[in-house]
C-alpha atoms as a PDB file:
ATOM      1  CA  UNK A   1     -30.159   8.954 -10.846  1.00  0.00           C
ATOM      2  CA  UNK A   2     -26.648   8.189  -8.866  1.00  0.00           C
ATOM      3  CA  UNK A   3     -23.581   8.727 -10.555  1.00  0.00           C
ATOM      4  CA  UNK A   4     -20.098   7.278  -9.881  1.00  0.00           C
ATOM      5  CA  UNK A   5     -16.797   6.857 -11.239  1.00  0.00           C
ATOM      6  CA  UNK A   6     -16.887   2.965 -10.710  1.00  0.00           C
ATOM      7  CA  UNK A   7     -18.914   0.060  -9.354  1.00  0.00           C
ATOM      8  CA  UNK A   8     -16.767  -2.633  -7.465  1.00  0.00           C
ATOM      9  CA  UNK A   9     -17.054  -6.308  -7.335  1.00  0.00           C
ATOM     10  CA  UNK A  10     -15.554  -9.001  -5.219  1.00  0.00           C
ATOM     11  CA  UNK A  11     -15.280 -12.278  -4.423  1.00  0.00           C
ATOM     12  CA  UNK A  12     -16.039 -13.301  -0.614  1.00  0.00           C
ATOM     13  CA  UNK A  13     -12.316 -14.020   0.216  1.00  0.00           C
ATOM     14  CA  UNK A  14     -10.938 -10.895  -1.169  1.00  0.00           C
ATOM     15  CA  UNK A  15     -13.213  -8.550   1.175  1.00  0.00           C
ATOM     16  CA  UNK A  16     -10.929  -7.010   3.288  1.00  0.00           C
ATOM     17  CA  UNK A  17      -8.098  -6.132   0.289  1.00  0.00           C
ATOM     18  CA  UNK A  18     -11.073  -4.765  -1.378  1.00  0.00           C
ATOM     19  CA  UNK A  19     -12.306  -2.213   0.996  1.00  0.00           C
ATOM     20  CA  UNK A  20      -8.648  -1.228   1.652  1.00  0.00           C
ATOM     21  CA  UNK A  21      -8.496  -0.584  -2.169  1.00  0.00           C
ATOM     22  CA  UNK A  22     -12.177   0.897  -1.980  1.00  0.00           C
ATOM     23  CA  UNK A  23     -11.084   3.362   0.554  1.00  0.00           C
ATOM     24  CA  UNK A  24      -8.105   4.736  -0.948  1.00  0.00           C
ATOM     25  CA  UNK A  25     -10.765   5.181  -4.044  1.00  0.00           C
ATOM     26  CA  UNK A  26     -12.433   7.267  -2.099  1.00  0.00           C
ATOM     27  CA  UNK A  27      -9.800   9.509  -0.539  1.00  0.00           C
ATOM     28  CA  UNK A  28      -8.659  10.469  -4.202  1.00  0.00           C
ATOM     29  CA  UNK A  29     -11.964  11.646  -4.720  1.00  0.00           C
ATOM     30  CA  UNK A  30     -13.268   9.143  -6.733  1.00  0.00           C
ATOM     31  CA  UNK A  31     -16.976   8.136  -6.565  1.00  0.00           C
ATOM     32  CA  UNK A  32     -17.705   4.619  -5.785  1.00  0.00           C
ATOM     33  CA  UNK A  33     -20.901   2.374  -5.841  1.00  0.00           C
ATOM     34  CA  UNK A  34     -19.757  -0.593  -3.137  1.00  0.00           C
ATOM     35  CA  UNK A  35     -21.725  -2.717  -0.884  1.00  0.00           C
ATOM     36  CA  UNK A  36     -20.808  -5.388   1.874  1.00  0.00           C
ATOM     37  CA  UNK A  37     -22.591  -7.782  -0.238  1.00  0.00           C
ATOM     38  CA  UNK A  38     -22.125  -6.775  -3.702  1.00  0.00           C
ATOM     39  CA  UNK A  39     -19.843 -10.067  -4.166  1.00  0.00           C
ATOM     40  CA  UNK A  40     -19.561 -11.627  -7.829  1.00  0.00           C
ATOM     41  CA  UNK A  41     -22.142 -13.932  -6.525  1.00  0.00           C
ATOM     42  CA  UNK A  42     -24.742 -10.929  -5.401  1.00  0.00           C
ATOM     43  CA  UNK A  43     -24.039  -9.254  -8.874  1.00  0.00           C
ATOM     44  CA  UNK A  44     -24.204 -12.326 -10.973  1.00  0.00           C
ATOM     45  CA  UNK A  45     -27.724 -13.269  -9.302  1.00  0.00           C
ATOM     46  CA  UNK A  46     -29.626  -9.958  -9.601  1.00  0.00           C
ATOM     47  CA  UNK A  47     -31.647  -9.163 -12.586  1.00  0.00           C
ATOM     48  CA  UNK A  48     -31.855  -5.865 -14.355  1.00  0.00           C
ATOM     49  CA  UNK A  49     -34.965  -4.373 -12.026  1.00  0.00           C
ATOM     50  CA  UNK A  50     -33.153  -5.032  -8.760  1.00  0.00           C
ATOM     51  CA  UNK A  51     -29.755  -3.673  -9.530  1.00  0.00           C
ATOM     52  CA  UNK A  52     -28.906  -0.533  -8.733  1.00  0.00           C
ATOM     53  CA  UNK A  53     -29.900   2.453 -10.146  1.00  0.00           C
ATOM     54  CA  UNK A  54     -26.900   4.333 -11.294  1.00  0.00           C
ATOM     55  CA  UNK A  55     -24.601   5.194 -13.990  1.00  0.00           C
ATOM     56  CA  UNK A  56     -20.875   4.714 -13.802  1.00  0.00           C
ATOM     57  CA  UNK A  57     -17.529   5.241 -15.691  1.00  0.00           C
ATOM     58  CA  UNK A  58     -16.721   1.594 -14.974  1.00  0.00           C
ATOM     59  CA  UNK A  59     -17.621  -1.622 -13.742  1.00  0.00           C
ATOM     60  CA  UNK A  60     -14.673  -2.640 -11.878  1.00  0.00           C
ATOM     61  CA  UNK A  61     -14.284  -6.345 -10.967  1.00  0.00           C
ATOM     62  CA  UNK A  62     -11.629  -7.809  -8.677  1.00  0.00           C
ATOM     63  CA  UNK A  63     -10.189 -11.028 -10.248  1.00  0.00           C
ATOM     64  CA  UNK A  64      -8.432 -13.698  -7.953  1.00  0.00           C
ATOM     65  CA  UNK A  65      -9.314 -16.181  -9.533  1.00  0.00           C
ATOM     66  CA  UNK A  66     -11.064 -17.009 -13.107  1.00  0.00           C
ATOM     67  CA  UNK A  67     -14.891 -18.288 -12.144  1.00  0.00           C
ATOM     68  CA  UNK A  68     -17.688 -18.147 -13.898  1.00  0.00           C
ATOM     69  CA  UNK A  69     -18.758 -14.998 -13.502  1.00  0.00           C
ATOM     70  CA  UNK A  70     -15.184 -12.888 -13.984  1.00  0.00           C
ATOM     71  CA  UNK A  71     -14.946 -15.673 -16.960  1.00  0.00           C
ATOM     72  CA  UNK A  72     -18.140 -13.735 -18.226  1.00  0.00           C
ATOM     73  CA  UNK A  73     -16.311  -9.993 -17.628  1.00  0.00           C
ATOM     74  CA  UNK A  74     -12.753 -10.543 -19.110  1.00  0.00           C
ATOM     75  CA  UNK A  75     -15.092 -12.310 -21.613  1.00  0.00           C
ATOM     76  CA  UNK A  76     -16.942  -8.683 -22.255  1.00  0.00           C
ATOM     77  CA  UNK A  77     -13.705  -6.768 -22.709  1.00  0.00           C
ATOM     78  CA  UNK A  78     -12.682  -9.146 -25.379  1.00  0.00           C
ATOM     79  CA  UNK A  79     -16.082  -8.374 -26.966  1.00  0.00           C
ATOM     80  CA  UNK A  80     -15.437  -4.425 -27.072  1.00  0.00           C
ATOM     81  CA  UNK A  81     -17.030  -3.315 -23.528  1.00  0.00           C
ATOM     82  CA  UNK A  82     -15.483  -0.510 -22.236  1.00  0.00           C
ATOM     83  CA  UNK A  83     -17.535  -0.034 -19.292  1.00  0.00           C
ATOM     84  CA  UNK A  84     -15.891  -2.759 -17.939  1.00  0.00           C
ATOM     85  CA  UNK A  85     -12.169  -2.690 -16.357  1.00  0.00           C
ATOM     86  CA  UNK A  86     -11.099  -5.714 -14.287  1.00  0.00           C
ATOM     87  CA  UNK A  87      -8.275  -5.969 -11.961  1.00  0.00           C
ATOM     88  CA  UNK A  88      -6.333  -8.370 -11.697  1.00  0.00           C
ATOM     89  CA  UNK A  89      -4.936  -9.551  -8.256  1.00  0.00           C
ATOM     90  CA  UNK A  90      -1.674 -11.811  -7.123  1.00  0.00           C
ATOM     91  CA  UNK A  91      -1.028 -14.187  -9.965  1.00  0.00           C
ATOM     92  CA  UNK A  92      -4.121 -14.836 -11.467  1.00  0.00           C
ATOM     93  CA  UNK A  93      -3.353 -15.519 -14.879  1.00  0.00           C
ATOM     94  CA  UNK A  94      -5.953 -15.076 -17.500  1.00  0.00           C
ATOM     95  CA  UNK A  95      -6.550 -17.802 -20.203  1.00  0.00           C
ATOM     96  CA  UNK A  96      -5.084 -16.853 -23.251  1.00  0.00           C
ATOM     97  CA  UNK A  97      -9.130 -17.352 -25.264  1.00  0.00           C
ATOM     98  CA  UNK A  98      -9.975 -14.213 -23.300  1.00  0.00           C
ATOM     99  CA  UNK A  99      -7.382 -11.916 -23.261  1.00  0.00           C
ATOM    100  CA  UNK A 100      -7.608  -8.500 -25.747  1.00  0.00           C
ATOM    101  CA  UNK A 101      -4.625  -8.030 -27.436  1.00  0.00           C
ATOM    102  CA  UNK A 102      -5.150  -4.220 -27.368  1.00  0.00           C
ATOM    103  CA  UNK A 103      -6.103  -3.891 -23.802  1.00  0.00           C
ATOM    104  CA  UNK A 104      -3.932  -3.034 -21.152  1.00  0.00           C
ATOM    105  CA  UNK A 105      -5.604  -5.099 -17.968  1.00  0.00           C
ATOM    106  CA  UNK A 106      -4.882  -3.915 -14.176  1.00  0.00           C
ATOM    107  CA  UNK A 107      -2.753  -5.322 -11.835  1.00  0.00           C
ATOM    108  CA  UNK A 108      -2.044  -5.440  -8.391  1.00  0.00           C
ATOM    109  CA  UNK A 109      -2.787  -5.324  -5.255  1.00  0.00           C
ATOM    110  CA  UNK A 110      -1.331  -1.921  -3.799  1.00  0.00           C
ATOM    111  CA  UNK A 111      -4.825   0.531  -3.285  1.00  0.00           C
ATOM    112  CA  UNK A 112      -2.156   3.635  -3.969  1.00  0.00           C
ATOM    113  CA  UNK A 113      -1.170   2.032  -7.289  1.00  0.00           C
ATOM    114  CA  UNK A 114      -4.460   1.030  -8.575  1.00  0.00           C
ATOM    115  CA  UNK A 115      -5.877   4.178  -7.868  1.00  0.00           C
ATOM    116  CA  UNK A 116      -3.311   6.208  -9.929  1.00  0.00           C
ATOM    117  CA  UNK A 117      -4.059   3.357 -12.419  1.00  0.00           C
ATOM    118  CA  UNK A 118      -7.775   3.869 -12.344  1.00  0.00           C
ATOM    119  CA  UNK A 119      -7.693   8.056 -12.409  1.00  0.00           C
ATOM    120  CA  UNK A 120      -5.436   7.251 -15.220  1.00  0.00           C
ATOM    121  CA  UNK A 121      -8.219   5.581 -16.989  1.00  0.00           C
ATOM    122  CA  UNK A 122     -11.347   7.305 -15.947  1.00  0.00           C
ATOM    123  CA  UNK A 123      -9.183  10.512 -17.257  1.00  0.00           C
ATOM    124  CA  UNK A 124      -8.282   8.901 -20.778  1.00  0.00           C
ATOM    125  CA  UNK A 125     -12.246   8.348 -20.838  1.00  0.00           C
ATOM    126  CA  UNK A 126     -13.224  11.505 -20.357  1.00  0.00           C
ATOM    127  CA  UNK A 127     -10.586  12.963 -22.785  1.00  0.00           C
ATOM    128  CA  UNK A 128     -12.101  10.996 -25.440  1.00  0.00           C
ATOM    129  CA  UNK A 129     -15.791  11.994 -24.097  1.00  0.00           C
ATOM    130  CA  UNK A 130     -16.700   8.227 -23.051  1.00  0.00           C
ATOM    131  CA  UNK A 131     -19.874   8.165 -21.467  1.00  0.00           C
ATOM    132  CA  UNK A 132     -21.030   7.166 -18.616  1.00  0.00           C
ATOM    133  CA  UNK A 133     -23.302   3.742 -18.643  1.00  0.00           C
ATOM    134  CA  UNK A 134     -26.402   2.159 -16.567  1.00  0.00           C
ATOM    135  CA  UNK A 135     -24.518  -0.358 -14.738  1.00  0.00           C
ATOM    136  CA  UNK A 136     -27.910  -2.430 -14.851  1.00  0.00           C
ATOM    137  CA  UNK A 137     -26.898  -1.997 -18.360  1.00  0.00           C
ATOM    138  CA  UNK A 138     -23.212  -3.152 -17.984  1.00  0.00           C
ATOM    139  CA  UNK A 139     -23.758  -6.266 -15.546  1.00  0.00           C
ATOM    140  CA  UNK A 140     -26.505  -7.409 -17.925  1.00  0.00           C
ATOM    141  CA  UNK A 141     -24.231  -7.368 -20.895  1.00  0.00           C
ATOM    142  CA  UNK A 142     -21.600  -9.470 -19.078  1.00  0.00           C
ATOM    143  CA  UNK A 143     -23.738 -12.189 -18.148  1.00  0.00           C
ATOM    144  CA  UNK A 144     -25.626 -12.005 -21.756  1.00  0.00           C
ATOM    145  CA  UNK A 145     -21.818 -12.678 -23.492  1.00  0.00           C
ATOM    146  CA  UNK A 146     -21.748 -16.254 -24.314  1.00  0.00           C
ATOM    147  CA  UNK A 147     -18.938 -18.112 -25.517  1.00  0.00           C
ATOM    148  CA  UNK A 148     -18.791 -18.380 -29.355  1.00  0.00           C
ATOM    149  CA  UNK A 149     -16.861 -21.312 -31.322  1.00  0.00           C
ATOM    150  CA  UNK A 150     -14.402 -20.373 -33.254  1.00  0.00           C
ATOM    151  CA  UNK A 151     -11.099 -21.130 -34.675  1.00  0.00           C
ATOM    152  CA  UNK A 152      -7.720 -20.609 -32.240  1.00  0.00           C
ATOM    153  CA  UNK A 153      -6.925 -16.942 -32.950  1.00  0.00           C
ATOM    154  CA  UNK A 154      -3.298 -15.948 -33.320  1.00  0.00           C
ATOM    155  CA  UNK A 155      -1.976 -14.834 -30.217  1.00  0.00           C
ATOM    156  CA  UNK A 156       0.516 -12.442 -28.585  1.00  0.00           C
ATOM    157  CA  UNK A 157       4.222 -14.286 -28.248  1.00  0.00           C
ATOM    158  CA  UNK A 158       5.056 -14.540 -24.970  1.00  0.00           C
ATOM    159  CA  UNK A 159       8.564 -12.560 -25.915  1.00  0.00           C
ATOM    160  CA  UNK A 160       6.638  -9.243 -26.897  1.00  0.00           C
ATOM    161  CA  UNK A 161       7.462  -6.413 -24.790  1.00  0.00           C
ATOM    162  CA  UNK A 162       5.589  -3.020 -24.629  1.00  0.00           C
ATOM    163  CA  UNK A 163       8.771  -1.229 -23.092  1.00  0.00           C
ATOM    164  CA  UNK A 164      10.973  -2.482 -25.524  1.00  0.00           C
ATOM    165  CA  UNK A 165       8.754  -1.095 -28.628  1.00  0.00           C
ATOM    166  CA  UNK A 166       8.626   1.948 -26.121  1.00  0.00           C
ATOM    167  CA  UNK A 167      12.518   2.071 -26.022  1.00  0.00           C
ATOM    168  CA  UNK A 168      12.277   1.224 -30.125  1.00  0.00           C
ATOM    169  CA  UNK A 169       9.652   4.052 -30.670  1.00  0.00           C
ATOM    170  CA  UNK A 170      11.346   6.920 -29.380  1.00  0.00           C
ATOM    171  CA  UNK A 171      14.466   5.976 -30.528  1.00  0.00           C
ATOM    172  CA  UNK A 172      13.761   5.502 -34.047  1.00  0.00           C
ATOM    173  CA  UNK A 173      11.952   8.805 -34.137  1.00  0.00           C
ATOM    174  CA  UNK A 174      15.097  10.815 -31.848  1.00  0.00           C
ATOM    175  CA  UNK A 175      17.104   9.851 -35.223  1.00  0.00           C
ATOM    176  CA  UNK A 176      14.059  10.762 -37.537  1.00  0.00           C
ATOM    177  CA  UNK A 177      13.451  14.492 -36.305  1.00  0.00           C
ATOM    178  CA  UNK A 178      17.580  14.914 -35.857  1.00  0.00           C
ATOM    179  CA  UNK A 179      18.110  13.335 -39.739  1.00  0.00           C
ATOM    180  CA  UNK A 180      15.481  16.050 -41.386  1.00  0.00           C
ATOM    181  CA  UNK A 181      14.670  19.188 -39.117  1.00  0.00           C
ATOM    182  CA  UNK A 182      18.381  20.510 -40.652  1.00  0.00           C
ATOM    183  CA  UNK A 183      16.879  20.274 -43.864  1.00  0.00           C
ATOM    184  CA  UNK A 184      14.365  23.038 -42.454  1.00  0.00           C
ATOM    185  CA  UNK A 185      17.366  25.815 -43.708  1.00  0.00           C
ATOM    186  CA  UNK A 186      16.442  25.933 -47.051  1.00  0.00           C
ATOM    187  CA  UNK A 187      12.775  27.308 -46.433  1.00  0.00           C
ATOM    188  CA  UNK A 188      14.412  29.702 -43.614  1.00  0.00           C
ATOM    189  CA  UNK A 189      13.518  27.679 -40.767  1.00  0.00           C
ATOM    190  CA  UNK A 190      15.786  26.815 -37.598  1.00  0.00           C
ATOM    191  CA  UNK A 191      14.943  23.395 -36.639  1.00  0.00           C
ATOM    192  CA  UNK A 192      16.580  21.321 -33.828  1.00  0.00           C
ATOM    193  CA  UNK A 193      15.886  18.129 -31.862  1.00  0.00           C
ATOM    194  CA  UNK A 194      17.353  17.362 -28.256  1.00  0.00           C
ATOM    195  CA  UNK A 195      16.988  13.556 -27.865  1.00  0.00           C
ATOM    196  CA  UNK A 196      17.513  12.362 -24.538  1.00  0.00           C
ATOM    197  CA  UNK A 197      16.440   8.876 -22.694  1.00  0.00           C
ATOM    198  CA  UNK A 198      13.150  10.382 -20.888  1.00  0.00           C
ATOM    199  CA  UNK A 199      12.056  13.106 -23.482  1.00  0.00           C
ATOM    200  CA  UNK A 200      12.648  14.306 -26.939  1.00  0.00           C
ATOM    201  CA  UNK A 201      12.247  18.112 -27.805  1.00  0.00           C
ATOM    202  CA  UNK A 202      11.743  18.777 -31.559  1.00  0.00           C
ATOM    203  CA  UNK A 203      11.811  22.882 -31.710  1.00  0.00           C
ATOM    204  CA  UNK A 204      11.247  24.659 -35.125  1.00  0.00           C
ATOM    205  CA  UNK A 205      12.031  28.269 -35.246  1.00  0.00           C
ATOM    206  CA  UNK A 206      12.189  31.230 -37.490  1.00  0.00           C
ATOM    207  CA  UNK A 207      14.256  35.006 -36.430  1.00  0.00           C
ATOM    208  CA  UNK A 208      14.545  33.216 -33.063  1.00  0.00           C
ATOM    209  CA  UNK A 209      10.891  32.847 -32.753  1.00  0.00           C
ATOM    210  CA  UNK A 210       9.539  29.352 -32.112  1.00  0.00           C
ATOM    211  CA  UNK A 211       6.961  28.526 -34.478  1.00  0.00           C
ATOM    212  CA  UNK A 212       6.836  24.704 -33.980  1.00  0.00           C
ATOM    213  CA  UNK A 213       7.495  23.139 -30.848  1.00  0.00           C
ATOM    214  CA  UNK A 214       6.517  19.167 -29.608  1.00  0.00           C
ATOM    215  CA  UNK A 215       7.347  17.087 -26.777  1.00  0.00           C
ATOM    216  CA  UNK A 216       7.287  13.128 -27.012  1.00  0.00           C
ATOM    217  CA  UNK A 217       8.212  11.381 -23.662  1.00  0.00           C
ATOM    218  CA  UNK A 218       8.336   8.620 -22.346  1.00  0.00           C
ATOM    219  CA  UNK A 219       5.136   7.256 -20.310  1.00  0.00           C
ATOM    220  CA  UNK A 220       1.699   9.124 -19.333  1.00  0.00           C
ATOM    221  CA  UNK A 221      -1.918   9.285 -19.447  1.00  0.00           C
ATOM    222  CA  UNK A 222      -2.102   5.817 -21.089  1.00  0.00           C
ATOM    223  CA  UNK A 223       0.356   4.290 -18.882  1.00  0.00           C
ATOM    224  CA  UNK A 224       4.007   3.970 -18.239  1.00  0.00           C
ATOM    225  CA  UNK A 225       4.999   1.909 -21.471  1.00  0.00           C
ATOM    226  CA  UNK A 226       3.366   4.541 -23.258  1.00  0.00           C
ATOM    227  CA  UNK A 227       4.399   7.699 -25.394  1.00  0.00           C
ATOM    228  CA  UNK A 228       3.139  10.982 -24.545  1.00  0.00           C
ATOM    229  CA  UNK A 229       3.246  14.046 -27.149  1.00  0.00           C
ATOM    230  CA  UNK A 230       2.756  17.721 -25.651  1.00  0.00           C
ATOM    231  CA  UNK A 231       2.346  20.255 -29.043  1.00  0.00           C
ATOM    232  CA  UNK A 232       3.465  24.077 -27.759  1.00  0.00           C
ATOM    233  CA  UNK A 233       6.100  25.187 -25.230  1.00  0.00           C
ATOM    234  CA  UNK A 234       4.561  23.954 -21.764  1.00  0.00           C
ATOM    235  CA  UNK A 235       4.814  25.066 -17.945  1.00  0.00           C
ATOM    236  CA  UNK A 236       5.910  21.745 -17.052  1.00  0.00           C
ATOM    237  CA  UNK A 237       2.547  20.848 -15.957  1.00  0.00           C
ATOM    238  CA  UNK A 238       1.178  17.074 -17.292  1.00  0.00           C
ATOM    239  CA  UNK A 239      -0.404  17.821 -20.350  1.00  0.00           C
ATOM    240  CA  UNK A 240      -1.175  15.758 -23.816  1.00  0.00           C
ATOM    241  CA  UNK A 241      -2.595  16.024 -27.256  1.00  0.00           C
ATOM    242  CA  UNK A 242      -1.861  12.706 -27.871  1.00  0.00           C
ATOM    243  CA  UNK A 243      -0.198   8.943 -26.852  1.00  0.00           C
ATOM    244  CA  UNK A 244       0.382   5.535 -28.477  1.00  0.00           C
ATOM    245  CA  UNK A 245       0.329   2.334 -26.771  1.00  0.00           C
ATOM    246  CA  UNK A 246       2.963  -0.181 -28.322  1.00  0.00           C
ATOM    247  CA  UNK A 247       0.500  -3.086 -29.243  1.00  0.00           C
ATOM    248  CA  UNK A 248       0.845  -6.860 -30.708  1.00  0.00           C
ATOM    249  CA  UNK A 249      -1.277  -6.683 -33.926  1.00  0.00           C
ATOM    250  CA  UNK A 250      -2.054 -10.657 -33.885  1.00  0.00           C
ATOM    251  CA  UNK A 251      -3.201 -10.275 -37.598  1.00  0.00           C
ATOM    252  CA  UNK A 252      -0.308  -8.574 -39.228  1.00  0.00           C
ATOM    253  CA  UNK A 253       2.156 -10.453 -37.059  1.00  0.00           C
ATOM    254  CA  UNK A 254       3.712  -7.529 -35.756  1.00  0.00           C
ATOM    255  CA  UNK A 255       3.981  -4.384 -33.602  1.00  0.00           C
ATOM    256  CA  UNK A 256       2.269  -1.800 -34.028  1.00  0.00           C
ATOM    257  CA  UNK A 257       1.458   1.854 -32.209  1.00  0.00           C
ATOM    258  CA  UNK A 258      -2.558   2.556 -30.776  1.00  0.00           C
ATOM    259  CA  UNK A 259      -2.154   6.044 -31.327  1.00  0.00           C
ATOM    260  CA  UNK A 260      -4.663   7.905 -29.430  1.00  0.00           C
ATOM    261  CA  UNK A 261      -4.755  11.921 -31.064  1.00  0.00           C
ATOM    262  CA  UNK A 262      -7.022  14.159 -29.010  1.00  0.00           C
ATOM    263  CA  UNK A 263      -5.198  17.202 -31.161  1.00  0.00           C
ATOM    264  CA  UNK A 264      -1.641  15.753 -32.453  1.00  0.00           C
ATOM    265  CA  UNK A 265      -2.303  15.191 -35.625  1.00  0.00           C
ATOM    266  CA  UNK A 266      -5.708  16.354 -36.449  1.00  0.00           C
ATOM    267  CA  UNK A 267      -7.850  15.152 -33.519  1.00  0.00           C
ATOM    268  CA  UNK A 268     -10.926  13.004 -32.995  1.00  0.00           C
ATOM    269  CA  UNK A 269     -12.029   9.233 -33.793  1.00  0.00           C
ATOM    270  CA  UNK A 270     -11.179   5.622 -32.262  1.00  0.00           C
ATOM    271  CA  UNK A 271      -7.625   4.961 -31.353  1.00  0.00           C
ATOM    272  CA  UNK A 272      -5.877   4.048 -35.006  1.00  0.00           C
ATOM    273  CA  UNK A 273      -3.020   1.504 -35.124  1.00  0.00           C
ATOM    274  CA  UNK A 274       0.480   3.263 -36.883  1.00  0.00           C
ATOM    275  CA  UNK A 275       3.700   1.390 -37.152  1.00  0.00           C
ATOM    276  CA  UNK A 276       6.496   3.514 -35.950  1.00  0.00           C
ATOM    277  CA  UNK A 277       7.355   4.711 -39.455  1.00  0.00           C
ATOM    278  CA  UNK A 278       3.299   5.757 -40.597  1.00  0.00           C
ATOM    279  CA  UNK A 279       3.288   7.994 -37.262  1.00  0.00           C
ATOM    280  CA  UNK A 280       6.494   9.491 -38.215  1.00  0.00           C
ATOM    281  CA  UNK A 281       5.806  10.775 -41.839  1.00  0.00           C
ATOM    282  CA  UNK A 282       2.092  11.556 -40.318  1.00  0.00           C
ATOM    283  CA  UNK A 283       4.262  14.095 -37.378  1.00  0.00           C
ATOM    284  CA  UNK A 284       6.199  15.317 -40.406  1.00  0.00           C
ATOM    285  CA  UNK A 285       3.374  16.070 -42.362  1.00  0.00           C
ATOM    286  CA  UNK A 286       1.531  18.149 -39.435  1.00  0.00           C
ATOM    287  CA  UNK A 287       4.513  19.960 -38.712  1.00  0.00           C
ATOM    288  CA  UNK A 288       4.841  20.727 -42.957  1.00  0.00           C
ATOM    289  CA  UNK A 289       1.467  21.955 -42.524  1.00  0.00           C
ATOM    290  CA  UNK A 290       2.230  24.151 -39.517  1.00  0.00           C
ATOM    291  CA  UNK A 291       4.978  25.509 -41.101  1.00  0.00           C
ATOM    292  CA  UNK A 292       3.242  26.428 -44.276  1.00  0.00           C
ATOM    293  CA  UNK A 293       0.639  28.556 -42.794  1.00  0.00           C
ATOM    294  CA  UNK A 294       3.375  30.131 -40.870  1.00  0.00           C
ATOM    295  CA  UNK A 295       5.027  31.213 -44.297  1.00  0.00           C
ATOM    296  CA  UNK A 296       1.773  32.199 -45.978  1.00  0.00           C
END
């Protein structure tokens, strides 16, 4: 059976963007099931036995404008598929009933920029050892999601800003780590933080030795508005053991932090939601941890 990084669909009008897009897919190296008639229309009409048979990272469908069948797709994410990633192109705005608060939609129209967006993605995936998925599978779960009454959900104010909590985030823990890594002296530890606007190094050393050393910075894997941590002097290369996404948590009211630990603080399991203080005390306690073994 075929395998590909993503399956594309279109509407009619948006053919020629699309291959454009589709071709700059391809010169990244990225895998791509696409068809001159694989519209919305051709996908939304074919039953399970005549669609293709192949698995892929993600079902990627172009979005100009909200019909009936990218209605049924952005109605999927909301439901928790994430096999499906939709792009969103010129100012198609999505009704506010089918938006995920915790998802971070693509946008655009520039094929250089969406692909670093979608590498971005299919590499978060297989960090977290996503699967791939029949997309007979995936295009028969969109079009099986069915709207489901229910009361107005709280939504995300229109002021919230994922750079700002990004701006919030790192500053709040810059004057965290430079308030208590002095108070490292008494157990016979050097510890040190230099804060800066892109980065934050938080170094912990003993004789001159480096024992502890983590890197939070600003953007990454996850995104641009994200927070990246890097555990252990690096080479400079783009590594992570970790990010958080700033997030609107509609049911608390407030921001919080989709941490996403692939070995910051432990490793393994869904993304977990942190305000800035929780992920704070939780860094302090790994590096406690760190530090005791280091004694014993």
């Amino acid at each position: 059976m075929s395998e590909y990084d993503v399956a594309v669909s279109f509407a009619e009008e948006q053919r020629s963007a699309v291959e454009e897009v589709v071709e700059a897919f391809r010169q990244r190296g990225l895998t791509v099931l696409h068809g001159p008639e694989q519209t919305h229309e051709w996908w939304a009409h074919k039953e399970g036995g005549d669609l293709p048979a192949a698995r892929v990272r993600f079902f990627v469908p172009f979005v100009a404008e909200v019909d009936d069948f990218t209605t049924a797709a952005l109605r999927a994410v909301k439901a928790g598929d994430e096999h499906v990633l939709p792009v969103l192109l010129g100012d198609v705005t999505v009704p506010p009933d089918l938006l995920h608060p915790h998802v971070a939609y693509v946008r655009g129209t520039q094929p250089d920029r969406l692909t670093e967006a979608l590498v971005a993605r299919i590499e978060a995936a297989e960090a977290v050892g996503s699967a791939r998925a029949l997309v007979a599978d995936v295009v028969t779960g969109i079009k099986g999601v069915t709207p489901v009454a229910e009361e107005p959900e709280p939504v995300v104010p229109a002021t919230f800003s994922r750079y700002a909590e990004q701006d919030a985030t790192l500053r709040y823990l810059g004057e965290q780590f430079a308030a208590a890594l002095p108070g490292l002296a008494r157990r016979g530890f050097a510890g040190t933080a230099h804060v800066g606007d892109l980065r934050i190094a938080v170094r912990v050393e003993r004789a001159g030795d480096t024992v502890y050393a983590l890197d939070i910075q600003r953007g990454g894997i996850g995104g641009d508005e994200t927070v990246n941590f890097v555990v252990g002097k690096q080479d400079g290369s783009a590594l992570t053991n970790g990010w958080a996404r700033p997030v609107y948590d509609t049911g608390a009211g407030a921001a919080v932090l989709e941490v996403h630990d692939f070995s910051l603080l432990g490793g393994g399991g869904a993304p977990r939601a942190y305000r800035r203080e929780d992920l704070f005390d939780a860094l302090w306690q790994r590096i406690e941890s760190v530090l005791a073994s280091t004694v014993g």
